[in-house]
N, C-alpha and C. Protein backbone atom coordinates (compact mmCIF):
# COMPACT_ATOMS: atom_id res chain seq x y z
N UNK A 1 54.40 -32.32 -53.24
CA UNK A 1 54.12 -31.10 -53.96
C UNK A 1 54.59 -29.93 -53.10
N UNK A 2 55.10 -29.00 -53.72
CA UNK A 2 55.50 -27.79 -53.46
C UNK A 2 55.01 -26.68 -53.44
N UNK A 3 53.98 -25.94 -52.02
CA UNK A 3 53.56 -24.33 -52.90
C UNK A 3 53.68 -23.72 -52.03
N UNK A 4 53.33 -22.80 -52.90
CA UNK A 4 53.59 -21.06 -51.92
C UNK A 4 52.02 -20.68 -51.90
N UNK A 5 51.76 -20.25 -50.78
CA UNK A 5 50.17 -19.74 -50.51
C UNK A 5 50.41 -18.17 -50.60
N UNK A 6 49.65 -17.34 -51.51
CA UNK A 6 50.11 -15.62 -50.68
C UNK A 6 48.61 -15.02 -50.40
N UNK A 7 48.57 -15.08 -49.11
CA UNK A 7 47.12 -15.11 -48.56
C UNK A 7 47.36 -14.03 -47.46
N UNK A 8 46.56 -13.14 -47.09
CA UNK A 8 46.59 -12.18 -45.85
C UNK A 8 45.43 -12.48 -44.70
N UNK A 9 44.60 -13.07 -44.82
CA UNK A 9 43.49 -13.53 -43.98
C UNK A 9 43.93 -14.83 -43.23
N UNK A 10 44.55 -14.76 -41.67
CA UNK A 10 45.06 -15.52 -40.43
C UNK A 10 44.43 -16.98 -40.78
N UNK A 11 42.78 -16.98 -40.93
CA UNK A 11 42.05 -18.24 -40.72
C UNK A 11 41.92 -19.09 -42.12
N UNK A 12 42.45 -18.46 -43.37
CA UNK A 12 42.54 -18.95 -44.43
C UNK A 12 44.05 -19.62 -44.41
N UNK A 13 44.82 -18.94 -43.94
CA UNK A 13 45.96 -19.41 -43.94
C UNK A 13 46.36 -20.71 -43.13
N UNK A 14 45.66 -20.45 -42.14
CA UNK A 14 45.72 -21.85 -40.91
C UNK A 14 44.81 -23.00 -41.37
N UNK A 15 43.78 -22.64 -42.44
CA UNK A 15 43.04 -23.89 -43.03
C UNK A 15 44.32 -24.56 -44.29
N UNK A 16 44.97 -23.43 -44.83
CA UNK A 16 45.46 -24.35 -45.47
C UNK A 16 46.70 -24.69 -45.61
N UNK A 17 47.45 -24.41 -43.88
CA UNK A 17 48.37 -25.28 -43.64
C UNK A 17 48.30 -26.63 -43.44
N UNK A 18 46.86 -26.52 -42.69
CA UNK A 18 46.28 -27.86 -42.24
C UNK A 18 46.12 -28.92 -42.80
N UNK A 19 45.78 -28.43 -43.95
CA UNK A 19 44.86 -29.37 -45.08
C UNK A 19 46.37 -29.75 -45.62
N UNK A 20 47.26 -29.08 -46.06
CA UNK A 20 48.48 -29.42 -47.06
C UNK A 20 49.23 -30.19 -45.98
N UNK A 21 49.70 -30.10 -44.50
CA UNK A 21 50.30 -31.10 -43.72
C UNK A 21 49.74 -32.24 -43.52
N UNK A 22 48.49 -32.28 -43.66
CA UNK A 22 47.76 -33.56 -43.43
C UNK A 22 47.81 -34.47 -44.66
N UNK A 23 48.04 -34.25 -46.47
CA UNK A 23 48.18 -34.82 -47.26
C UNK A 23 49.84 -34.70 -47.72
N UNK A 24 50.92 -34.22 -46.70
CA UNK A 24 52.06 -33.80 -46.42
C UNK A 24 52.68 -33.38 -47.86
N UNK A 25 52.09 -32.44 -48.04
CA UNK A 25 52.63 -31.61 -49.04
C UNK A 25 53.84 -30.42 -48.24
N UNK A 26 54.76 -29.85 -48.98
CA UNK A 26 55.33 -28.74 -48.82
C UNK A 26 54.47 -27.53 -48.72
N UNK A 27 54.91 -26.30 -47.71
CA UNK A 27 54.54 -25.03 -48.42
C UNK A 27 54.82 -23.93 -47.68
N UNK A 28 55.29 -23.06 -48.10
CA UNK A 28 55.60 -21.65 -47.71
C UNK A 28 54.30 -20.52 -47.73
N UNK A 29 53.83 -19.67 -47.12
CA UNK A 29 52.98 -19.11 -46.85
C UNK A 29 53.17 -17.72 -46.26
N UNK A 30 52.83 -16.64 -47.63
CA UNK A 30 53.34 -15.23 -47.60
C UNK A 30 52.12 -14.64 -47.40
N UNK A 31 51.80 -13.74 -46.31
CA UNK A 31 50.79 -12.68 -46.35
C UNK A 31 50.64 -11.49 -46.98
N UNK A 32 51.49 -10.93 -47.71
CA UNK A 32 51.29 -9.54 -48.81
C UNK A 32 51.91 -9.64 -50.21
N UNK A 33 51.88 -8.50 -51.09
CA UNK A 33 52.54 -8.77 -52.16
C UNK A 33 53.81 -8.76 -51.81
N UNK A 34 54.51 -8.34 -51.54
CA UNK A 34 56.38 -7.77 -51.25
C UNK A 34 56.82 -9.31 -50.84
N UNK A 35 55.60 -9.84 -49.08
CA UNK A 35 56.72 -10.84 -48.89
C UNK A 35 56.20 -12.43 -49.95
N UNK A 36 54.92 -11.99 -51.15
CA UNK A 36 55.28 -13.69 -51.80
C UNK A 36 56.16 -13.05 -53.20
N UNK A 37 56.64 -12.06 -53.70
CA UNK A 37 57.41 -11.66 -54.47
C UNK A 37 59.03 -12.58 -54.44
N UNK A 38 59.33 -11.98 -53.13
CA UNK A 38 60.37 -12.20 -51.93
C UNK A 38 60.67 -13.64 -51.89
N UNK A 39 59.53 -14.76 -51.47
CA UNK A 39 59.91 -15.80 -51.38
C UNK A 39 59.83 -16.83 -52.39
N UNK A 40 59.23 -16.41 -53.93
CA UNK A 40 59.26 -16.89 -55.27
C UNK A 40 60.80 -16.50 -55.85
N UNK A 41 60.96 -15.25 -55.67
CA UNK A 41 62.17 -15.08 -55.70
C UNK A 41 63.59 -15.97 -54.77
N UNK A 42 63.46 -15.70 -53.80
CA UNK A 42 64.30 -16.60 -52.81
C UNK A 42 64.48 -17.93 -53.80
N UNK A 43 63.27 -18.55 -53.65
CA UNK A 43 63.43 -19.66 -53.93
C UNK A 43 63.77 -20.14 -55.55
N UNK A 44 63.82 -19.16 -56.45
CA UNK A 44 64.66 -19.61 -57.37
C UNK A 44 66.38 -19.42 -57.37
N UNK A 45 66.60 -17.97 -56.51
CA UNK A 45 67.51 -18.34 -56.33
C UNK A 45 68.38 -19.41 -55.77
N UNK A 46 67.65 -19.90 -54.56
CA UNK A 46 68.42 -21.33 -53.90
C UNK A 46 68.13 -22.32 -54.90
N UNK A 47 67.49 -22.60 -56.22
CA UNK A 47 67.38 -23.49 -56.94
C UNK A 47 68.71 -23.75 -57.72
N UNK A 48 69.19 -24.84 -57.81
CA UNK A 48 70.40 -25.08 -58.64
C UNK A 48 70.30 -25.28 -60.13
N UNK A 49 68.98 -25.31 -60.45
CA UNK A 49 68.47 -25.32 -61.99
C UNK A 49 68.20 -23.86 -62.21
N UNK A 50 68.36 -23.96 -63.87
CA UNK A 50 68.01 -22.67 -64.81
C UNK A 50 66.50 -22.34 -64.59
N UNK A 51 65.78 -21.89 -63.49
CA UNK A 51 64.62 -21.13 -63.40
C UNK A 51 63.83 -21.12 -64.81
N UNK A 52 64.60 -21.33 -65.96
CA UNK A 52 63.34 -21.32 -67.08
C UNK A 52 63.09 -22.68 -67.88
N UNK A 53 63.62 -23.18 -66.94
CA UNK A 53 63.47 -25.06 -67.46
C UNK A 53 61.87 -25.72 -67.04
N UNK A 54 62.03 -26.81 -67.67
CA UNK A 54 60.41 -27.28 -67.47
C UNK A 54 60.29 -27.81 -65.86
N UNK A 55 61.14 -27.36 -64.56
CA UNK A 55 60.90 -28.03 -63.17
C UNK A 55 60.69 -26.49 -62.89
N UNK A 56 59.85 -26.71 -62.16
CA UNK A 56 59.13 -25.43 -61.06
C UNK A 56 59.97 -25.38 -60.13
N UNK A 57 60.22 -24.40 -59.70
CA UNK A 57 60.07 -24.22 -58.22
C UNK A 57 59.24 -24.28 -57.23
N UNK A 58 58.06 -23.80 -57.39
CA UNK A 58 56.50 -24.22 -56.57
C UNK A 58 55.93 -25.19 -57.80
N UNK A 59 55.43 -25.96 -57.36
CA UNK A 59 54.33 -26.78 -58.38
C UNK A 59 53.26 -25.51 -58.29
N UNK A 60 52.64 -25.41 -57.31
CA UNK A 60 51.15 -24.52 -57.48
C UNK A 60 51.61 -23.34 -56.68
N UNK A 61 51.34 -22.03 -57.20
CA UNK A 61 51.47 -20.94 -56.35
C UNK A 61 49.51 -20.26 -56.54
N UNK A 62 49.19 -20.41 -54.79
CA UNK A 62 48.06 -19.93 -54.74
C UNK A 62 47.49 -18.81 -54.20
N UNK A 63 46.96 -18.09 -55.21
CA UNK A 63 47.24 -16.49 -54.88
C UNK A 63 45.45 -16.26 -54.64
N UNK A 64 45.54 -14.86 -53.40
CA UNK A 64 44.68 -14.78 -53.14
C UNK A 64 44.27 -13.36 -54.03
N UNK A 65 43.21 -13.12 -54.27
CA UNK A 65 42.84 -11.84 -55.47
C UNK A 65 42.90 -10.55 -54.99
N UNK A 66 42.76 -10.21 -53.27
CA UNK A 66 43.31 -9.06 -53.12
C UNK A 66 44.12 -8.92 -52.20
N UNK A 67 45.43 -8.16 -52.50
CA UNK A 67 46.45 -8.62 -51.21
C UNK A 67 46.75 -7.32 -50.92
N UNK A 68 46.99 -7.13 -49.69
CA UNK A 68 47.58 -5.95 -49.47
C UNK A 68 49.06 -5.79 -49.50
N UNK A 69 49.49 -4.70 -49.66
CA UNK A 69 51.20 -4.14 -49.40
C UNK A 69 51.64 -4.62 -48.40
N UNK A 70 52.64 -4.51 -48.01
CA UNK A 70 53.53 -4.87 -46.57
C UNK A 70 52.86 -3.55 -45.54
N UNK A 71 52.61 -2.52 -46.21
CA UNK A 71 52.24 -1.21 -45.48
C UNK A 71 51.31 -0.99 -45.25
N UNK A 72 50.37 -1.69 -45.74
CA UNK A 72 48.75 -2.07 -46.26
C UNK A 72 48.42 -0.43 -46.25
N UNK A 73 49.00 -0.03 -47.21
CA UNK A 73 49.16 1.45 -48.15
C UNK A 73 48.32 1.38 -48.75
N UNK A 74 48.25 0.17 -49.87
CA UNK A 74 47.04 0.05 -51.08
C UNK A 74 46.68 -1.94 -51.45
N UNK A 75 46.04 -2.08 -51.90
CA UNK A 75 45.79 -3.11 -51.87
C UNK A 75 46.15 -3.46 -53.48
N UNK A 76 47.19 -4.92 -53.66
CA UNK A 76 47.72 -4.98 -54.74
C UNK A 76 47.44 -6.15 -55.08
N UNK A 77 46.40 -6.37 -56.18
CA UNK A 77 45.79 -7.75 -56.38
C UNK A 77 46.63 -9.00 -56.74
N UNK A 78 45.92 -9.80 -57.03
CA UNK A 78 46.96 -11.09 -57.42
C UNK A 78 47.08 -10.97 -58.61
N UNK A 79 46.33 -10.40 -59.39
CA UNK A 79 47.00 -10.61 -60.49
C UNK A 79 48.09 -9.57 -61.27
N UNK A 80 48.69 -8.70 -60.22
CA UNK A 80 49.96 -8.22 -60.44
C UNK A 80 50.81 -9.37 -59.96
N UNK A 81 50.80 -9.58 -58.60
CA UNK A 81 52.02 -10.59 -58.47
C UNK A 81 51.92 -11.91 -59.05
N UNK A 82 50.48 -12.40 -60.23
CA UNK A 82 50.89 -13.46 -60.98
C UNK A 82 51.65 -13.01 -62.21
N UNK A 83 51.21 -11.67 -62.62
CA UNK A 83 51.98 -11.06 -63.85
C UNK A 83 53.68 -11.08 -63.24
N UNK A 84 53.91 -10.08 -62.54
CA UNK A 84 55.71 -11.03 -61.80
C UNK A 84 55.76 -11.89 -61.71
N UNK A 85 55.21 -13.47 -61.13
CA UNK A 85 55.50 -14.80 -61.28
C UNK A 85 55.78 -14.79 -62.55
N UNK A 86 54.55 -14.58 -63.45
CA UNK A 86 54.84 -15.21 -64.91
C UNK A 86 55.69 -15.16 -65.55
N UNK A 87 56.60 -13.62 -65.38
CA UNK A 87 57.48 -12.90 -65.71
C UNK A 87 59.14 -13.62 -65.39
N UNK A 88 58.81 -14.32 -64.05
CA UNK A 88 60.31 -15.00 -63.60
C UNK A 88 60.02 -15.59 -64.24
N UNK A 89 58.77 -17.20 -64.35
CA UNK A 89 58.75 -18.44 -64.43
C UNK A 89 57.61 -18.45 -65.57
N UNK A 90 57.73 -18.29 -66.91
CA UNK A 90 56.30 -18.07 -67.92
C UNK A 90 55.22 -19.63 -68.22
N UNK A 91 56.18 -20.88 -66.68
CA UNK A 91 55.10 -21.87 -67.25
C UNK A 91 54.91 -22.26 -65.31
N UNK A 92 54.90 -21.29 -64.92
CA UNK A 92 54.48 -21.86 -63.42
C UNK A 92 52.66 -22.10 -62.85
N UNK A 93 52.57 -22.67 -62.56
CA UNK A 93 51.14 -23.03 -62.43
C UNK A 93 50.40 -21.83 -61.41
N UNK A 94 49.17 -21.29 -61.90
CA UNK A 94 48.74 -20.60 -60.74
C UNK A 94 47.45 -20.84 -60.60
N UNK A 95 46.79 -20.42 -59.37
CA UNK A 95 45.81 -20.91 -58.60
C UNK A 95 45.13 -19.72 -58.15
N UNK A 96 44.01 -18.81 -58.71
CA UNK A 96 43.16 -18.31 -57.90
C UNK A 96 42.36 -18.64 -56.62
N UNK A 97 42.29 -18.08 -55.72
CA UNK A 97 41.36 -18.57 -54.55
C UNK A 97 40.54 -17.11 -54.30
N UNK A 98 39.33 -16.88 -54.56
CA UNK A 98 38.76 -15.46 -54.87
C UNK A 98 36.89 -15.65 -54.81
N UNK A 99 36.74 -14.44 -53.72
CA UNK A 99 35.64 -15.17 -53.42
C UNK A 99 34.67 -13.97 -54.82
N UNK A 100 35.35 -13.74 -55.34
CA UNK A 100 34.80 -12.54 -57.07
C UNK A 100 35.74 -13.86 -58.12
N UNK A 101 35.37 -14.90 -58.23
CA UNK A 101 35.68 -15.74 -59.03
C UNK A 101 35.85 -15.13 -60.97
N UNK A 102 34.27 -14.47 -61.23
CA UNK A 102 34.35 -14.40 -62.30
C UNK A 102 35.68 -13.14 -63.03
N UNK A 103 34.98 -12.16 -61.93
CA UNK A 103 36.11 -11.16 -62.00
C UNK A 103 37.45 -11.43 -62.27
N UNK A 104 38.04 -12.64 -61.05
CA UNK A 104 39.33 -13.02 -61.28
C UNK A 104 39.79 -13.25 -62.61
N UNK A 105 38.96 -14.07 -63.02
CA UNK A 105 39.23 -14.57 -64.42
C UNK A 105 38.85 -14.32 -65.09
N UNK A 106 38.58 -13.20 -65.68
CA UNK A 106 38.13 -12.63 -66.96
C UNK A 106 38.87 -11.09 -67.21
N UNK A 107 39.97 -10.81 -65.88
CA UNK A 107 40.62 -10.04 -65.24
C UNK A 107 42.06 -10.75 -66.17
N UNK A 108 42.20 -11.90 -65.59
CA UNK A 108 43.50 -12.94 -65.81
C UNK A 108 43.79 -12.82 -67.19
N UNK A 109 42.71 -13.35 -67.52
CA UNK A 109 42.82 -13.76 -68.81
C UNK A 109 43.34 -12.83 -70.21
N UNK A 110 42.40 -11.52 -69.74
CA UNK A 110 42.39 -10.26 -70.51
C UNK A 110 43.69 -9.77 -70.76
N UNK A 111 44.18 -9.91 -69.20
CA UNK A 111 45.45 -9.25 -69.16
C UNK A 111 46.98 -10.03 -69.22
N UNK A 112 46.78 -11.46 -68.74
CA UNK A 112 47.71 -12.10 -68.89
C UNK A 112 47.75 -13.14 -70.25
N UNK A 113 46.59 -12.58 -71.04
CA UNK A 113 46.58 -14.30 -72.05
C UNK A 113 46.71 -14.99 -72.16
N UNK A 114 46.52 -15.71 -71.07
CA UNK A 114 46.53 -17.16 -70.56
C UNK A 114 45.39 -17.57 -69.40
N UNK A 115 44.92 -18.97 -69.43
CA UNK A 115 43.47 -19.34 -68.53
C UNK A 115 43.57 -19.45 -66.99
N UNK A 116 43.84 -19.24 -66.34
CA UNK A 116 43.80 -19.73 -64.76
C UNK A 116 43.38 -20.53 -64.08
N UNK A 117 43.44 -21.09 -63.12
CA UNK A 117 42.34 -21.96 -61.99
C UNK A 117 41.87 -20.98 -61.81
N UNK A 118 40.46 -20.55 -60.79
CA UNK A 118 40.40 -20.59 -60.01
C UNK A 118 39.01 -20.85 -59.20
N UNK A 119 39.50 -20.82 -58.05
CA UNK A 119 38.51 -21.65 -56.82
C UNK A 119 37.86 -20.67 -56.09
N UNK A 120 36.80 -20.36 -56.09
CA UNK A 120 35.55 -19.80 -55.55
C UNK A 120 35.63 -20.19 -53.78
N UNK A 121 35.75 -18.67 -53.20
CA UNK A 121 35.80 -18.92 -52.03
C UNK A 121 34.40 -18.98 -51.76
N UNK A 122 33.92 -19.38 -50.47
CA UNK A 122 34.55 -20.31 -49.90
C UNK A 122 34.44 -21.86 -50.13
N UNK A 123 35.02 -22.51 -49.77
CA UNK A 123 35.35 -23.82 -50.58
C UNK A 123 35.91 -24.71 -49.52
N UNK A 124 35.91 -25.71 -49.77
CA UNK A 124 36.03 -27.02 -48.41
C UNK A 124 37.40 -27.59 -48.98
N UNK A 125 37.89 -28.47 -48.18
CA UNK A 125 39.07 -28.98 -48.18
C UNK A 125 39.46 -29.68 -49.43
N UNK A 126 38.49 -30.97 -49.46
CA UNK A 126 38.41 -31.58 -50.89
C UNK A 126 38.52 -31.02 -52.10
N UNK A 127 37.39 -29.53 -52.28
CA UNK A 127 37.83 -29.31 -53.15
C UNK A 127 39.02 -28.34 -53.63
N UNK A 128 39.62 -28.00 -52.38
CA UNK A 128 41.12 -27.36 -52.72
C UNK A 128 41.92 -28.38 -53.17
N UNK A 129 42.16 -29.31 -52.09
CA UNK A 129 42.96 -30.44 -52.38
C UNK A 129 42.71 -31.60 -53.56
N UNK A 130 41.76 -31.67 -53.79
CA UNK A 130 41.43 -32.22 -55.62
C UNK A 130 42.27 -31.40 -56.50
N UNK A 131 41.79 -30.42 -56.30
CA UNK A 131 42.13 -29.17 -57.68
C UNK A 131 43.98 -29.53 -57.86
N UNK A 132 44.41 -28.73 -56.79
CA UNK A 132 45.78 -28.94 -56.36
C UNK A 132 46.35 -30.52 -56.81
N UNK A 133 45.99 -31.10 -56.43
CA UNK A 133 46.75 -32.51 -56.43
C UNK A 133 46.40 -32.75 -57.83
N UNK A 134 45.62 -32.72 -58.68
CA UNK A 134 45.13 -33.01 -60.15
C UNK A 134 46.24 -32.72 -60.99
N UNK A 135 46.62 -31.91 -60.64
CA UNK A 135 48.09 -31.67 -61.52
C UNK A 135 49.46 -32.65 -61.85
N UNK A 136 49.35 -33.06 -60.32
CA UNK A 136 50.62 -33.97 -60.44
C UNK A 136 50.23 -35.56 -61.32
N UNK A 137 48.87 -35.64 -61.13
CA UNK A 137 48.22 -37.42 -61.71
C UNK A 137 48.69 -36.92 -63.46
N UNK A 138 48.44 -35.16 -64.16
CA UNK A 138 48.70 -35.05 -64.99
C UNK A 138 49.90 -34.70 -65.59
N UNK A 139 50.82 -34.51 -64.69
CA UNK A 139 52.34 -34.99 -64.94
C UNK A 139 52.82 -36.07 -65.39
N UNK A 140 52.04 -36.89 -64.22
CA UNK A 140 52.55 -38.33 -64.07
C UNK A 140 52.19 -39.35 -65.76
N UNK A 141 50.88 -38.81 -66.10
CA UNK A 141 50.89 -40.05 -67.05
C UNK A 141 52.04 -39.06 -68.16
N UNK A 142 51.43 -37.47 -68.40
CA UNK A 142 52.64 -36.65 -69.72
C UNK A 142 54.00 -37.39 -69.68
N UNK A 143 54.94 -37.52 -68.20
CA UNK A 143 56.05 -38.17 -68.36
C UNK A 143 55.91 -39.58 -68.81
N UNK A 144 55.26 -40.44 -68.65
CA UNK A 144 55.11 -41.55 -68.66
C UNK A 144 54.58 -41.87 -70.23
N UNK A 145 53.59 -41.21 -70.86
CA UNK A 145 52.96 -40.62 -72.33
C UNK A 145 54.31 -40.66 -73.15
N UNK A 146 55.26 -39.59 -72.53
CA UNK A 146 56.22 -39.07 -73.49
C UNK A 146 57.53 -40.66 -73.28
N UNK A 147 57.62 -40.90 -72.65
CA UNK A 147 59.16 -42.15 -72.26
C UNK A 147 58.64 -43.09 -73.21
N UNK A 148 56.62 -43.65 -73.39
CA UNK A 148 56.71 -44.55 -74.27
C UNK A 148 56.89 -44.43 -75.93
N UNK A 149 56.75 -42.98 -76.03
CA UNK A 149 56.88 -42.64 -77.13
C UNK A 149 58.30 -42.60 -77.81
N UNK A 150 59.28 -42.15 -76.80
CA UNK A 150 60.45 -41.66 -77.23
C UNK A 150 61.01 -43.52 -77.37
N UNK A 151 60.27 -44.82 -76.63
CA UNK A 151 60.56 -45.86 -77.21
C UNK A 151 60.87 -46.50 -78.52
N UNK A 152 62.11 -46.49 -79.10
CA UNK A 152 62.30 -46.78 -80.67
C UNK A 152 62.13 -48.24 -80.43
N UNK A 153 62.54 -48.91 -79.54
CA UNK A 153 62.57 -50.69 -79.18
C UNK A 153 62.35 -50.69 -78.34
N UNK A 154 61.85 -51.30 -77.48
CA UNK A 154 61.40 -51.21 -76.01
C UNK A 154 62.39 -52.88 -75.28
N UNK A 155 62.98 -53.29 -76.40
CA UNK A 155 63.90 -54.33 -75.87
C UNK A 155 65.22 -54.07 -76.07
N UNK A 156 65.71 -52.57 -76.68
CA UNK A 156 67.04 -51.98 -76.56
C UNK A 156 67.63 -51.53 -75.25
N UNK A 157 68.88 -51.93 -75.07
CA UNK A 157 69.55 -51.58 -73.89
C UNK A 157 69.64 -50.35 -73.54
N UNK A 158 69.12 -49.59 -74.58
CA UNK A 158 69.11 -47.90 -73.94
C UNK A 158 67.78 -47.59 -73.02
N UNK A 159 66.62 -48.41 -73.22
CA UNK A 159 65.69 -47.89 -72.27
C UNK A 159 65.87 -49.03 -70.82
N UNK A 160 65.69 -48.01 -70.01
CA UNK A 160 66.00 -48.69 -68.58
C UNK A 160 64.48 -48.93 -68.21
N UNK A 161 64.18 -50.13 -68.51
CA UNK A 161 62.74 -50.91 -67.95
C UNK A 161 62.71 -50.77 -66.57
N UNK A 162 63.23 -51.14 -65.50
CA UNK A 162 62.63 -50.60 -64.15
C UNK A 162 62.50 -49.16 -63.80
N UNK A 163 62.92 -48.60 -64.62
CA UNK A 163 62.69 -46.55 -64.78
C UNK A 163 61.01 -46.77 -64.91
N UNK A 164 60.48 -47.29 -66.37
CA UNK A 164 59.51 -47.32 -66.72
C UNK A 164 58.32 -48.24 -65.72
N UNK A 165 58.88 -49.43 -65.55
CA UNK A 165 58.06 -49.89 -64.50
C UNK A 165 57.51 -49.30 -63.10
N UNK A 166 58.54 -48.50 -63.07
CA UNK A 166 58.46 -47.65 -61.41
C UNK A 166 57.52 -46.69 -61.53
N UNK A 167 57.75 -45.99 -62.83
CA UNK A 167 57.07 -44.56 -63.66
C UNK A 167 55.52 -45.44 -63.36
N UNK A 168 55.28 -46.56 -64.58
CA UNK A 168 54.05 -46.75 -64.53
C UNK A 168 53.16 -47.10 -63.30
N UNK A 169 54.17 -48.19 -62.07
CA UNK A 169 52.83 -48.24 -60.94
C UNK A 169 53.15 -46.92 -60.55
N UNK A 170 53.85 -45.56 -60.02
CA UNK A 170 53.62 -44.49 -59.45
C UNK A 170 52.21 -43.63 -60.45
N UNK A 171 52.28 -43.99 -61.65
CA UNK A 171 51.52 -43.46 -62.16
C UNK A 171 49.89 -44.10 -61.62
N UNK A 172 49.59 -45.09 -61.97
CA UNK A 172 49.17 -46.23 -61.20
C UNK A 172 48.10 -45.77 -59.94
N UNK A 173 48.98 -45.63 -59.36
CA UNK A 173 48.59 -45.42 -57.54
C UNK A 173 48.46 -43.88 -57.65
N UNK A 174 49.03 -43.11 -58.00
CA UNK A 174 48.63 -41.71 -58.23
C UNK A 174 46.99 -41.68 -58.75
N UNK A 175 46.60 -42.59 -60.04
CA UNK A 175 45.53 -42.72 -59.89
C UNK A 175 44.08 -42.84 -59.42
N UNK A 176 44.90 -44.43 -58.56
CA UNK A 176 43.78 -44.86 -57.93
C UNK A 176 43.78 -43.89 -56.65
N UNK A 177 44.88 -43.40 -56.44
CA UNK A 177 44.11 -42.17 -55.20
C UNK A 177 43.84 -40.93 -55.87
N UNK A 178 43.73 -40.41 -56.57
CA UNK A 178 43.11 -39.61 -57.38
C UNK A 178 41.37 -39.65 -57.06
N UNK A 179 41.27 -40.62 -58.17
CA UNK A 179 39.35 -41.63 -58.12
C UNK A 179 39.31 -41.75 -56.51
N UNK A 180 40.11 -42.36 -55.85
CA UNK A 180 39.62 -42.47 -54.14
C UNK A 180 39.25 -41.00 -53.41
N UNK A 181 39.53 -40.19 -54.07
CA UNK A 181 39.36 -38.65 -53.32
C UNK A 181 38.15 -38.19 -53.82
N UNK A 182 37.29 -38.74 -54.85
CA UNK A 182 35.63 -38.44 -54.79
C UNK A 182 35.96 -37.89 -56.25
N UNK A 183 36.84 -38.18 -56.94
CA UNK A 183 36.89 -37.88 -58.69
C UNK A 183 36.41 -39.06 -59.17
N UNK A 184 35.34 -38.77 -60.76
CA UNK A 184 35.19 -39.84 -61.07
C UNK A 184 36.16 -40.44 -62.10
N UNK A 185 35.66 -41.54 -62.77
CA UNK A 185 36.72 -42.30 -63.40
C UNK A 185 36.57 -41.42 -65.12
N UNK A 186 35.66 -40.31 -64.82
CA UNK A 186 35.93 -39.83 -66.05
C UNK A 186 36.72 -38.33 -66.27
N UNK A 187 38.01 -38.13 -65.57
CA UNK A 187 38.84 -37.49 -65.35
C UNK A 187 39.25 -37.01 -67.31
N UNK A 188 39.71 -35.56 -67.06
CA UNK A 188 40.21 -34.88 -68.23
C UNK A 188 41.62 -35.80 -69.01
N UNK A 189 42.04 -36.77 -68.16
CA UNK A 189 43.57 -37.14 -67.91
C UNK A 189 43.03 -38.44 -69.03
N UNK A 190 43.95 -38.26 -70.33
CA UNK A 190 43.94 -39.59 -71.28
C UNK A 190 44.99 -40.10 -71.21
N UNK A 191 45.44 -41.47 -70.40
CA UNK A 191 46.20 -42.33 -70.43
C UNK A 191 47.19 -42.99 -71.59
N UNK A 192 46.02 -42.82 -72.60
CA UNK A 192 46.43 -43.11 -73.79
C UNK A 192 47.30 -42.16 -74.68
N UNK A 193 47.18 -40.86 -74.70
CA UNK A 193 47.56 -39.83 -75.48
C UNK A 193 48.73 -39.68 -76.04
């Protein structure tokens, strides 16, 4: 997984380099609005895909609710620079981390019309890293959901069975470490769907 943290607080930032190298995730980590603008930007440009296709550039961009300027002039919340994310990327995933939880989101919502995460500071490892990682188990079965569907024969030479076999144990094991991280087995995620 891929994210961008835009966090200005030193000891928040060093918790969650920690936590994301240790489950070896990717991530870039901007302290104001200007420089996570800057590196959402960057990074679509170095992307060789059309920026408005269904692949992200960050899987999760996790924004903190009040950020300051580069000049720390004024303090420019997150949910301006999720309104610019949204604006490059209108299906990129975002992540409150806000220790005014309700505010955040009833803030978000009003103004962006659309629902948010977010995570109530302060908050322990697990449950950053649950939240975060939950996404990809719900990738995993949607792709996997959608390949059996688009099956007209499942013994025609157009579907490549070890594609699907590979799809399903990754899906699989994505699971069972899912449930191994203290989720129960009654997850939002329908297998079946």
């Amino acid at each position: 997984m891929n994210v961008l943290i835009i966090e200005d607080d030193d000891d928040i930032c060093q918790l969650y380099s920690i936590w994301l190298e240790e489950n070896r995730h990717d991530y870039i980590i901007a302290k104001n609005y200007e420089d996570g603008i800057s590196e959402y930007e960057k990074s679509i440009q170095q992307s060789d895909e059309n920026y408005k296709s269904d692949n992200n550039i960050f899987d999760l961009v996790v924004l903190d609710y009040d950020l300051p300027s580069k000049d720390m002039s004024s303090n420019q919340n997150g949910l301006h620079i999720a309104k610019e994310i949204l604006e490059l990327k209108s299906d990129q995933r975002i992540m409150f981390a806000s220790a005014w939880p309700k505010k955040a989101f009833v803030e978000y919502v009003s103004t962006l019309k659309s629902v948010p995460e977010v995570l109530p500071k302060p908050f322990e490892k697990e449950e950053f890293i649950n939240l975060a990682e939950k996404i990809n188990l719900y990738d995993i079965a949607k792709k996997f959901t959608k390949q059996l569907r688009e099956m007209k024969n499942p013994n025609s030479p157009d579907v490549d069975i070890k594609s699907l076999e590979s799809l399903f144990k990754l899906m699989n094991n994505a699971r069972r470490e899912f449930l191994q991280k203290g989720n129960d087995k009654n997850s939002d995620i329908d297998f079946n769907e």
